[in-house]
Protein backbone atom coordinates (compact mmCIF):
# COMPACT_ATOMS: atom_id res chain seq x y z
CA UNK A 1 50.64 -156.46 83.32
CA UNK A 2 52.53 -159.59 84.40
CA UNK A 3 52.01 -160.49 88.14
CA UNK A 4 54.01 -164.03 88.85
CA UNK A 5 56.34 -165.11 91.76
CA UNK A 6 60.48 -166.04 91.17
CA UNK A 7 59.09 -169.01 93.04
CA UNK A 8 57.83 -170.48 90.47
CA UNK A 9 59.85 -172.82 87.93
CA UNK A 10 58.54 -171.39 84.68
CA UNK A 11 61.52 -170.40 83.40
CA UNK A 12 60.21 -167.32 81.60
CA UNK A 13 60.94 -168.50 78.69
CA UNK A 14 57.08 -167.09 77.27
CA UNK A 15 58.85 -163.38 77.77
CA UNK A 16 60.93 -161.10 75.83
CA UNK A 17 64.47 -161.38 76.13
CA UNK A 18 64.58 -157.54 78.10
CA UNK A 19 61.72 -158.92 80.38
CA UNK A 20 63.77 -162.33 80.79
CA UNK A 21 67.35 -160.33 81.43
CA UNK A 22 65.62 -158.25 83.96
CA UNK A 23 64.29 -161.40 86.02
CA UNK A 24 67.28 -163.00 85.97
CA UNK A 25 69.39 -159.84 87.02
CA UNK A 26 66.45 -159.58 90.21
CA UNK A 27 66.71 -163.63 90.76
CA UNK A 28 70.55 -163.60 90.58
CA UNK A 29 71.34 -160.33 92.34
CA UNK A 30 71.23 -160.18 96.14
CA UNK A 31 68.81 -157.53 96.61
CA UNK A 32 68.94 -157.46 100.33
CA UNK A 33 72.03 -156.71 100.37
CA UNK A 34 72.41 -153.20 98.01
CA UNK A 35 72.11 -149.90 98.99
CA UNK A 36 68.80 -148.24 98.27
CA UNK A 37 69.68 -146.40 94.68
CA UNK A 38 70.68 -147.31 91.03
CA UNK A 39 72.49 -150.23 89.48
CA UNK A 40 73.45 -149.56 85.79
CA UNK A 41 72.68 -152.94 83.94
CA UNK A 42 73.07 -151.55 80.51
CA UNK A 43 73.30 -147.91 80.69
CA UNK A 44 69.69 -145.91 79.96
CA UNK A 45 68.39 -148.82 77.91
CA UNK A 46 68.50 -151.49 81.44
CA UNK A 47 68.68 -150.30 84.90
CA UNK A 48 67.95 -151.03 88.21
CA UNK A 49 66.45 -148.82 90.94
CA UNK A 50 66.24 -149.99 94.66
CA UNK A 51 63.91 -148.68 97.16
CA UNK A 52 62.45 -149.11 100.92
CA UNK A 53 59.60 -147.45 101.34
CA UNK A 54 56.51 -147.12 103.35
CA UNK A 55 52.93 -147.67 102.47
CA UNK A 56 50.41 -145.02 102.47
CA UNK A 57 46.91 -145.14 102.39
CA UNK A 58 45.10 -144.92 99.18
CA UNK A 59 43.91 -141.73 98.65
CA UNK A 60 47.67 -139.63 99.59
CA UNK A 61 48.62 -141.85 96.21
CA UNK A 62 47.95 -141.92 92.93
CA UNK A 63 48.31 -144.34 89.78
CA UNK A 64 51.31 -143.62 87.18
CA UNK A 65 52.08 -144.53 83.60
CA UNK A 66 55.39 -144.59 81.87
CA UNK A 67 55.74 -143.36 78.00
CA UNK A 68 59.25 -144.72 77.45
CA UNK A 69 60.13 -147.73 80.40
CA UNK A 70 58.72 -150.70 81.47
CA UNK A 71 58.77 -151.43 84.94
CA UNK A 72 59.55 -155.08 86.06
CA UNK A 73 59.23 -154.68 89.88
CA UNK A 74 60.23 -157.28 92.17
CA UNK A 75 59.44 -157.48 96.22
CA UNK A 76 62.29 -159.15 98.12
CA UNK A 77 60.99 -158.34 101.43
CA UNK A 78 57.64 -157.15 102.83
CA UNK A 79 54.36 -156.44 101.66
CA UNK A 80 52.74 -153.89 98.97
CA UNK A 81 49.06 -153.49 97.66
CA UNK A 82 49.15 -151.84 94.35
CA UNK A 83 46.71 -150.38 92.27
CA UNK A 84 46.56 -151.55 88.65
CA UNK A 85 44.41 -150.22 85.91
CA UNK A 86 44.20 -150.15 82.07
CA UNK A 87 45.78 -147.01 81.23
CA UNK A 88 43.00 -146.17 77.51
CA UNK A 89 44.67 -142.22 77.17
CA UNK A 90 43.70 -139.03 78.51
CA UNK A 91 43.25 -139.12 81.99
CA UNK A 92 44.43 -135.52 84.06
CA UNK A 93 48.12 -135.55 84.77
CA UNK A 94 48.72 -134.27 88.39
CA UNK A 95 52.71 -134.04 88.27
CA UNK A 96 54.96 -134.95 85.18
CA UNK A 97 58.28 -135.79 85.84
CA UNK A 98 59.45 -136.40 82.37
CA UNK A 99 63.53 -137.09 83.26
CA UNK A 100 62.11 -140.20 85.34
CA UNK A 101 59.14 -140.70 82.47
CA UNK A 102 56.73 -140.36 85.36
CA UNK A 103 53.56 -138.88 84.78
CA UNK A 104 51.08 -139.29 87.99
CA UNK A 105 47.32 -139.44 87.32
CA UNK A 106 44.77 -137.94 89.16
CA UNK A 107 42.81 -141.49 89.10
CA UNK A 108 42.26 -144.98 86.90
CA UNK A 109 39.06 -146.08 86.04
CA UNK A 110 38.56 -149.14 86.93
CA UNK A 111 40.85 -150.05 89.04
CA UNK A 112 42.15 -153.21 90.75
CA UNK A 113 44.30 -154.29 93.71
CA UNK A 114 46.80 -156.87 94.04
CA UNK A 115 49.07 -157.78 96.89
CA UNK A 116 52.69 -158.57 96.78
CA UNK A 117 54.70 -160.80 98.85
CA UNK A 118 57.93 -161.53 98.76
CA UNK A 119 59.31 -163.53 95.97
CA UNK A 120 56.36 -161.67 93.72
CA UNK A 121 57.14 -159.73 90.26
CA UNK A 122 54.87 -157.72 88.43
CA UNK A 123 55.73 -156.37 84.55
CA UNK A 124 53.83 -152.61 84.37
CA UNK A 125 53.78 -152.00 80.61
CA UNK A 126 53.44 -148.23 79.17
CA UNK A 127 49.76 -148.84 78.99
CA UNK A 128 48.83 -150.51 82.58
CA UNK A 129 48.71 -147.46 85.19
CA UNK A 130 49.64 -148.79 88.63
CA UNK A 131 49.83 -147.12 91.74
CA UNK A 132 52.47 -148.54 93.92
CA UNK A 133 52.66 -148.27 97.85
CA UNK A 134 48.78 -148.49 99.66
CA UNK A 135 48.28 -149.85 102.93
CA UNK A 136 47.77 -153.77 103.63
CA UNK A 137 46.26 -153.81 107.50
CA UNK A 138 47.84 -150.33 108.46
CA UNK A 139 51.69 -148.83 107.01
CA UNK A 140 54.09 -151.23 106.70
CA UNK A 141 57.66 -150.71 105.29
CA UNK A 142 59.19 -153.09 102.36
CA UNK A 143 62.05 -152.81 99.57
CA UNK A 144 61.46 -152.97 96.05
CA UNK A 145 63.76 -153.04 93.08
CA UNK A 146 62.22 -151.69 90.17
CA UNK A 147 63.97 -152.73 86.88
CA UNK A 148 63.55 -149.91 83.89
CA UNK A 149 63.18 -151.25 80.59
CA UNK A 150 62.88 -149.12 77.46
CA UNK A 151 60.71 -150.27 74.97
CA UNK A 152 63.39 -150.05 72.64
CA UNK A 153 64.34 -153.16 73.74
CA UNK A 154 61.31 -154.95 72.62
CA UNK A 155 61.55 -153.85 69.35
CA UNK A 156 62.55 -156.68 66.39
């Protein structure tokens, strides 16, 4: 996992060009103003998915892994806790939804919590579970875009 802020001035030059096009399509893109949904960015291989959702607390969620997509999720407005855990294998699978790659675990050991703000970004690789959307100080509503990157993209 990545966790950083569009705040800073780094550049991202230390990323991978998909990681790098993604930020820059979240930084350049007026994220506020879309339509919760999808925004092709190049086809299946680079997309964009906007939400707003609510948090809920911890224990009506559960952690998720991707096999194909890396997420690069950005927080233009509001808060989120997520959960974010070294994903080793195995693990029970409580709901697959294999056309999203979505597979939803029943729990990840040893798990941590970070908050986002706005202006935050976090890179979920296939092997860092997460578990998006807990309560802060009680629910609270915020919009996310969540870039998809397939791993393809990383490759040579």
């Amino acid at each position: 996992m990545i966790f950083s802020s569009l705040k800073t001035d780094d550049g991202f030059q230390a990323y991978p060009a998909a990681i790098r096009r993604a930020l820059e399509y979240v930084k350049s893109t007026d994220i506020e103003a879309l339509e919760p949904g999808d925004y092709p960015i190049d086809g299946e291989m680079l997309y964009a998915k906007v939400f707003d959702l609510t948090t809920l607390p911890v224990e009506e969620t559960h952690p998720e892994i991707h096999h194909n997509y890396i997420d690069v999720q950005y927080w233009p407005s509001g808060s989120e806790r997520f959960g974010i855990a070294p994903y080793l294998g195995g693990g029970k699978v409580v709901e697959a939804r294999e056309a999203a790659d979505t597979y939803f675990l029943e729990s990840a050991p040893d798990e941590s919590f970070v908050t986002a703000r706005p202006g935050c970004f976090a890179v979920f690789f296939p092997w860092d579970a997460h578990r998006p959307g807990t309560v802060l100080d009680g629910p609270a509503t915020f919009r996310k875009c969540v870039v998809k990157v397939h791993m393809d993209l990383l490759k040579g």
